[in-house]
Protein backbone atom coordinates (compact mmCIF):
# COMPACT_ATOMS: atom_id res chain seq x y z
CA UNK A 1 115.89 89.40 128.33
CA UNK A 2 119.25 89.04 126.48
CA UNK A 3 119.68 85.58 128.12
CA UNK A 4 116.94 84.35 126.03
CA UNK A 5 118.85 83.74 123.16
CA UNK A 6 117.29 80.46 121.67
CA UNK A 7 113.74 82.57 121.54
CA UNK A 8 111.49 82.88 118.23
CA UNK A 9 108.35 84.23 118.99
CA UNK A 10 107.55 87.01 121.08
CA UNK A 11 103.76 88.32 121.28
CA UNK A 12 103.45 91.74 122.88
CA UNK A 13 100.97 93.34 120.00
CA UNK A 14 98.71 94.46 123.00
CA UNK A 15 101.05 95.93 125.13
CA UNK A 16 99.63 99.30 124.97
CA UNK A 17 100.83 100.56 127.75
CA UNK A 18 104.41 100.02 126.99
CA UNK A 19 106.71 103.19 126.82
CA UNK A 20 109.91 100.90 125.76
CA UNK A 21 111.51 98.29 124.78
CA UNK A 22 113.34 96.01 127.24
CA UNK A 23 117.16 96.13 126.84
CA UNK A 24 118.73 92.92 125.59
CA UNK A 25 116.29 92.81 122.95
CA UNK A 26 118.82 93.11 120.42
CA UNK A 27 120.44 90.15 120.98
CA UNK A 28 117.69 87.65 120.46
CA UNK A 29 119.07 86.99 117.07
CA UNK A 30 116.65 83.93 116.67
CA UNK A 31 113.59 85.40 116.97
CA UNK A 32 111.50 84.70 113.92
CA UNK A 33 108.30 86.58 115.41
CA UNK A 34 108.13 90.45 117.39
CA UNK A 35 104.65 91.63 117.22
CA UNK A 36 105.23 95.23 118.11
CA UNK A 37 108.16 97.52 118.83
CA UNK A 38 108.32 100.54 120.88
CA UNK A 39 110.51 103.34 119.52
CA UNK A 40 111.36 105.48 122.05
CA UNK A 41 114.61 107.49 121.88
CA UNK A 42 113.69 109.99 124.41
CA UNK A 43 113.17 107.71 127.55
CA UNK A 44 114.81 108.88 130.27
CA UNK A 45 115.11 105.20 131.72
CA UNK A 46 118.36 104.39 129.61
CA UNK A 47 119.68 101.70 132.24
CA UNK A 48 116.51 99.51 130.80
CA UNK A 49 115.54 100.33 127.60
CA UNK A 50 116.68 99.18 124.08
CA UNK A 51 114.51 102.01 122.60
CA UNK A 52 115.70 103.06 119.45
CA UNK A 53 115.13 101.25 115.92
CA UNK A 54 118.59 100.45 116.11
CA UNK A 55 117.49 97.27 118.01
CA UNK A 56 116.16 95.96 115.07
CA UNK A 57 119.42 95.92 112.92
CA UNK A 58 120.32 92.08 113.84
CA UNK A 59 117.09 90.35 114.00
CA UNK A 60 117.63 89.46 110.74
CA UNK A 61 115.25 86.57 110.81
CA UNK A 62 111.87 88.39 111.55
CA UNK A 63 109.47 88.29 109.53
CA UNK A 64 105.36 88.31 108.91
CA UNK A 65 104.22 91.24 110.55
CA UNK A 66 105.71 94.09 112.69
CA UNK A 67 103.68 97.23 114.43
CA UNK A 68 106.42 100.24 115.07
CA UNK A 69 105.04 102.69 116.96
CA UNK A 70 106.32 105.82 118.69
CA UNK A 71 108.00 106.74 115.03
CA UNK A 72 107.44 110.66 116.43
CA UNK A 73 110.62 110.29 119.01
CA UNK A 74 113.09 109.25 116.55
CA UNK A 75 116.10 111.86 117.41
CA UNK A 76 118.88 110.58 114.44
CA UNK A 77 116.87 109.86 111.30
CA UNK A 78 120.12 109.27 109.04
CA UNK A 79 121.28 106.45 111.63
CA UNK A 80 118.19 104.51 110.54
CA UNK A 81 119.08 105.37 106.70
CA UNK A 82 122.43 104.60 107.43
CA UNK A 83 121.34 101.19 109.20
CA UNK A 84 118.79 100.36 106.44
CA UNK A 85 116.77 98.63 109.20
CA UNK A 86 113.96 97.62 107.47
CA UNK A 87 114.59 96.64 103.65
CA UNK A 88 117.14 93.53 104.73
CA UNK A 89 114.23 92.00 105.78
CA UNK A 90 112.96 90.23 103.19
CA UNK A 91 110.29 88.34 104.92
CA UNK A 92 108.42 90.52 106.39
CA UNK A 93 104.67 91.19 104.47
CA UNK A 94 102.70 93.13 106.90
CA UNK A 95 104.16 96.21 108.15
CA UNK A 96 102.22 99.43 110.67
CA UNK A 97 104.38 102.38 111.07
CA UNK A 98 102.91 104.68 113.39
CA UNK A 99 104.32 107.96 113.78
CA UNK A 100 103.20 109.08 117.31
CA UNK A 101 105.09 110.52 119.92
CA UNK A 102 105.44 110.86 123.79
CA UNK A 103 105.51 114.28 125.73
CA UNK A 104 105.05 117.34 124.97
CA UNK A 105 106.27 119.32 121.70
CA UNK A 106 105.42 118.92 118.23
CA UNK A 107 107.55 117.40 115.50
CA UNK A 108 108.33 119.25 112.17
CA UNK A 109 106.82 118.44 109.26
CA UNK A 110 110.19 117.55 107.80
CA UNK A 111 111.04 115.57 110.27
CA UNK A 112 108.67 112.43 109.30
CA UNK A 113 108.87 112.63 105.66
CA UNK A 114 112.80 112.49 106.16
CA UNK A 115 112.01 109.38 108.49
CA UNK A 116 109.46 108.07 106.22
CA UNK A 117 112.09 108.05 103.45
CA UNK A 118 114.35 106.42 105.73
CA UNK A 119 112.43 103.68 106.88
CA UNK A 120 112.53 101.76 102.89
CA UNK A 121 111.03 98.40 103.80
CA UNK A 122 111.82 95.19 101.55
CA UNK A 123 109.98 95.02 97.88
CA UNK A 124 108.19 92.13 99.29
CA UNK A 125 105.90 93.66 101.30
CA UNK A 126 102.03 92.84 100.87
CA UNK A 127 100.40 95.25 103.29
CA UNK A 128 101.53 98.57 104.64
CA UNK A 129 99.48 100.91 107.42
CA UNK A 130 100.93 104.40 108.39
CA UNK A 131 99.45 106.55 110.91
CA UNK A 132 99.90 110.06 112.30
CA UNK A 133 102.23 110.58 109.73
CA UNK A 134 102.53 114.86 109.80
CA UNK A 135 104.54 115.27 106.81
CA UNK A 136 102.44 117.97 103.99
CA UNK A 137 103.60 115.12 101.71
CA UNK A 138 103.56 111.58 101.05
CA UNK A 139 105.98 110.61 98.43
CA UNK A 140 109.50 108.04 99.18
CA UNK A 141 111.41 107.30 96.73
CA UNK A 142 111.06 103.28 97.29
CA UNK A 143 107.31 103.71 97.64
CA UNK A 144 106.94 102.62 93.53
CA UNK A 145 109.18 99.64 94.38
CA UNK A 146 106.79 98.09 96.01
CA UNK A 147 105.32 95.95 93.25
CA UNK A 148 103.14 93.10 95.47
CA UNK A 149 101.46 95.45 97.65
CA UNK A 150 98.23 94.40 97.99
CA UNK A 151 96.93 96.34 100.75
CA UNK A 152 97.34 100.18 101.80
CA UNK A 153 96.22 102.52 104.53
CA UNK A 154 97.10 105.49 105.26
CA UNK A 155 95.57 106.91 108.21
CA UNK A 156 95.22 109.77 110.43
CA UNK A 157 97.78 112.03 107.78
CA UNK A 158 96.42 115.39 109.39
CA UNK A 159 99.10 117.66 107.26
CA UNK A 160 99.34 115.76 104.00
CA UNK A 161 97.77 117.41 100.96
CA UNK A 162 99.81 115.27 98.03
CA UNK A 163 100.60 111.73 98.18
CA UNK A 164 102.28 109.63 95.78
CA UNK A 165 100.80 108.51 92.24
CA UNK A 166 99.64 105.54 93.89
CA UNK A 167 97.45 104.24 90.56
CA UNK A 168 101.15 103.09 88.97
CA UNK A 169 101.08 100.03 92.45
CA UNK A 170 100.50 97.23 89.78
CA UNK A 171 99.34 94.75 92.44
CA UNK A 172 97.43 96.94 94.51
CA UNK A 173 93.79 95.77 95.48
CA UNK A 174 92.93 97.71 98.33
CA UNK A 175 93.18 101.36 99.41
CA UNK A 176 92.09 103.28 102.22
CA UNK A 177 92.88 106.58 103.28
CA UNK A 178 91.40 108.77 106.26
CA UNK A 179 91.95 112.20 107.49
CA UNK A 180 94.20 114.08 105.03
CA UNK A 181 94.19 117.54 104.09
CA UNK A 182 93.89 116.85 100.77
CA UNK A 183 91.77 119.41 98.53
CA UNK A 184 91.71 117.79 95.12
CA UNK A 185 91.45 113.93 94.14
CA UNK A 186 92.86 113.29 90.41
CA UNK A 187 93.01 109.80 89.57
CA UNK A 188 96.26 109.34 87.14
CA UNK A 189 99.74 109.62 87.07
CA UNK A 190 101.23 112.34 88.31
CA UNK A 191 99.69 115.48 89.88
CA UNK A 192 98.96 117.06 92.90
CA UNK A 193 96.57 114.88 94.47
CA UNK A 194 96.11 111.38 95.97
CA UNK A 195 96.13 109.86 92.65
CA UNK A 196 97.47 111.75 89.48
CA UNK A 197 96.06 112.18 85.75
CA UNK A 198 96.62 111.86 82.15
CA UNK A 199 94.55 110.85 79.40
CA UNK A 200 93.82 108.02 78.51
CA UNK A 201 95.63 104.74 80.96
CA UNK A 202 94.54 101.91 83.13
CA UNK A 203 95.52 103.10 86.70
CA UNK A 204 95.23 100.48 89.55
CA UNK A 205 94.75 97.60 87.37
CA UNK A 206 93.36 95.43 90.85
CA UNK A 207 92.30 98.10 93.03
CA UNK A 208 88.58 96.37 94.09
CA UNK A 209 88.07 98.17 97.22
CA UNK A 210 88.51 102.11 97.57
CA UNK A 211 87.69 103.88 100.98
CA UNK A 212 87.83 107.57 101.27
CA UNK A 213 87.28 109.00 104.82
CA UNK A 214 87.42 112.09 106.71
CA UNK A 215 88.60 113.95 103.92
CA UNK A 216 87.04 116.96 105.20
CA UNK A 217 89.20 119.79 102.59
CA UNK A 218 88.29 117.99 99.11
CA UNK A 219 86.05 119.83 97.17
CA UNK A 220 86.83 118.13 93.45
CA UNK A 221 87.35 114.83 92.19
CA UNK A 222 88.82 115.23 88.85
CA UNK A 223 89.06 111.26 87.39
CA UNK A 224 89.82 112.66 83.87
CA UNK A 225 89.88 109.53 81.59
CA UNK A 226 91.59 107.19 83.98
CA UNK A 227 89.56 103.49 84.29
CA UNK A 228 89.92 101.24 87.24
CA UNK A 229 88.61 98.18 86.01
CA UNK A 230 88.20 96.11 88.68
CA UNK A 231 87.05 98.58 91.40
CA UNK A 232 83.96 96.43 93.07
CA UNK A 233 83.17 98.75 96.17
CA UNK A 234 83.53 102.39 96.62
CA UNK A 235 83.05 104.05 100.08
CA UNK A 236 83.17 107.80 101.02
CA UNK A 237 82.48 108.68 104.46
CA UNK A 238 82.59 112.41 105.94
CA UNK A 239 83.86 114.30 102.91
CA UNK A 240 81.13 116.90 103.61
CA UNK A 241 82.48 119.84 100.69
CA UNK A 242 82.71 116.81 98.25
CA UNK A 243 80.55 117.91 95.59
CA UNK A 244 80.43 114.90 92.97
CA UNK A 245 81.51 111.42 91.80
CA UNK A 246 84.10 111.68 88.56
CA UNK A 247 81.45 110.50 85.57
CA UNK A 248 84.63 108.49 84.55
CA UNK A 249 84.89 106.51 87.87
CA UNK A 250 81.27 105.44 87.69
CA UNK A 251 81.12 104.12 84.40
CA UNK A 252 84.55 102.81 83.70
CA UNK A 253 84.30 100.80 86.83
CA UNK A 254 82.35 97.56 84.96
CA UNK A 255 82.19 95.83 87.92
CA UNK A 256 81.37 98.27 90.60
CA UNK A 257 78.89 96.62 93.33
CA UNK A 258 78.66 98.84 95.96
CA UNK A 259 78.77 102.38 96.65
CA UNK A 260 78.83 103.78 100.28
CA UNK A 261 78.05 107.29 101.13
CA UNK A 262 77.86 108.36 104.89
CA UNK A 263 77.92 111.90 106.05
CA UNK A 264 78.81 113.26 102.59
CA UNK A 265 75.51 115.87 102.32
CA UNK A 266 76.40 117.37 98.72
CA UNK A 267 77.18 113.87 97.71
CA UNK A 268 73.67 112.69 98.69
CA UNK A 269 71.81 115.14 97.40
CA UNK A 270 73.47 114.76 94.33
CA UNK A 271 72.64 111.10 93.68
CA UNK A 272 69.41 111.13 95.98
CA UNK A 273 66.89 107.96 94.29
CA UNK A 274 64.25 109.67 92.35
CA UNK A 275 65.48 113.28 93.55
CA UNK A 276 68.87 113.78 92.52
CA UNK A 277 70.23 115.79 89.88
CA UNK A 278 72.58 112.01 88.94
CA UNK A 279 70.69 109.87 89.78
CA UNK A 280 70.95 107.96 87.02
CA UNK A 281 74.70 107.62 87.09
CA UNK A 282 74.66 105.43 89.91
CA UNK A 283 71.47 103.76 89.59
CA UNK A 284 73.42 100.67 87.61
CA UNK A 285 75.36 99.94 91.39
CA UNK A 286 73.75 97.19 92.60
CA UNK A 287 73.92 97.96 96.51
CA UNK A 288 74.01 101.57 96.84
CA UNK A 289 74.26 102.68 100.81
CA UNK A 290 73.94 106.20 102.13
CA UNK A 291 73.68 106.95 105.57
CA UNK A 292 73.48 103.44 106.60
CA UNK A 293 70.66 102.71 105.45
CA UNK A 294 70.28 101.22 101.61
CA UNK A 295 68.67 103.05 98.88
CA UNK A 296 68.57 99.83 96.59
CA UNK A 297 69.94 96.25 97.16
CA UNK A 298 71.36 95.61 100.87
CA UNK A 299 72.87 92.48 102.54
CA UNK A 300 71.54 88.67 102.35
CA UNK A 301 68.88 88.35 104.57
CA UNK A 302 69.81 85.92 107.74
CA UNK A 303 68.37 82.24 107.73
């Protein structure tokens, strides 16, 4: 691999199957394009594997996207704050950290959201996925410096029950977040939620798309006075102890065009067409969804 040392682009984003990567990575200082990279400081194959994030340090001229996986075997988290592996690279806009982890054993808590902290990318970034992330929070202190996200996910975050006050991400337009153990929404600024609260502010100024999902523990949805102006589609699947919609969200949200409830019972009884205690709230959406099937409006029909 090392002799390679003139090559730009290597494609291996459906390598699933890899446990490593090859040694001699490190020194293909030219490469402009690595799909996917394979953390994996536990191998016991040493002789040929370049498995640690270390590898990254010199491939200074990556950039566009980059899957990390195997996050969940990192041994020496302050070598990769130390090596600041990540935020020298400037070009990079799509980045997937993925916090899984070979063998047996499970990982502390403590141990990914001192990674996570560790792994600051570049301002510049546009679109961020994390999954299997175990820490009980999600808060960095570079996660606010990342004024042209546009895009975030955060999936599979079993343990987390507060994340960041994600409503002060000034470019933000879409959010998605699926399996937390998060028991109370608050849209704001700071709080104890996914979003935060305070009286009267203008919280994701371009959020358009917000997808809630497997958010099995929330119960409440306190929006308080917060607007999100340009919220267009709203989509909560399997949030089955969600009891209602914020009254704020649904009429501060001027544009709002389509509202998706799957597998949310106390939310569809709720807002039920003709039955429902609210009704009326949502009966303004133009395309209003539940259960996959469309209680007013639907898709264009095919010619």
């Amino acid at each position: 691999m090392e002799k390679l040392k003139n090559l730009r682009h290597l494609i291996n984003y459906f390598t699933i199957s890899l446990s490593y990567m090859p040694k001699g990575i490190e020194k293909l200082t030219c490469l402009r394009t690595l799909s996917a990279f394979i953390e994996n400081s536990r191998s016991s194959d040493g002789s040929k594997a370049c498995s640690t994030l270390a590898c990254l340090k010199d491939l200074k001229h990556l950039r566009g996207e980059l899957y990390i996986r195997g996050l969940g075997n990192v041994t020496n988290v302050s070598e990769v704050k130390r090596m600041q592996i990540l935020s020298n690279k400037e070009n990079f806009f799509h980045l997937w950290l993925r916090f899984d982890k070979d063998g047996e054993g499970e990982r502390k808590n403590d141990d990914d959201e001192l990674l996570l902290e560790a792994l600051q990318p570049h301002p510049n970034l546009e679109i961020l996925y994390i999954e299997d992330y175990r820490g009980s929070t999600f808060y960095s202190d570079w996660f606010m410096s990342l004024t042209g996200l546009m895009k975030l996910c955060l999936l599979f975050c079993r343990n987390c029950m507060h994340l960041s006050p994600l409503g002060k991400l000034p470019s933000l337009e879409s959010l998605w977040i699926g399996e937390t153990s998060v028991k109370k929404l608050v849209t704001g600024i700071e709080g104890n939620g996914a979003f935060s609260s305070s009286t009267s502010v203008i919280l994701f100024p371009k959020l358009k798309v917000l997808d809630l999902r497997w958010i099995s523990q929330c119960e409440e949805w306190d929006n308080g006075n917060t607007i999100l102006p340009c919220l267009a589609s709203l989509s909560v699947h399997f949030c089955p102890k969600l009891r209602a919609l914020p009254d704020g969200l649904l009429q501060g949200a001027k544009k709002l065009q389509h509202l998706e409830i799957i597998q949310s019972d106390l939310l569809e009884e709720c807002y039920r067409k003709g039955t429902g205690e609210d009704w009326k709230k949502i009966s303004h959406i133009p395309d209003i969804l539940f259960n996959h099937a469309y209680l007013q409006g639907g898709p264009l029909p095919v010619r």
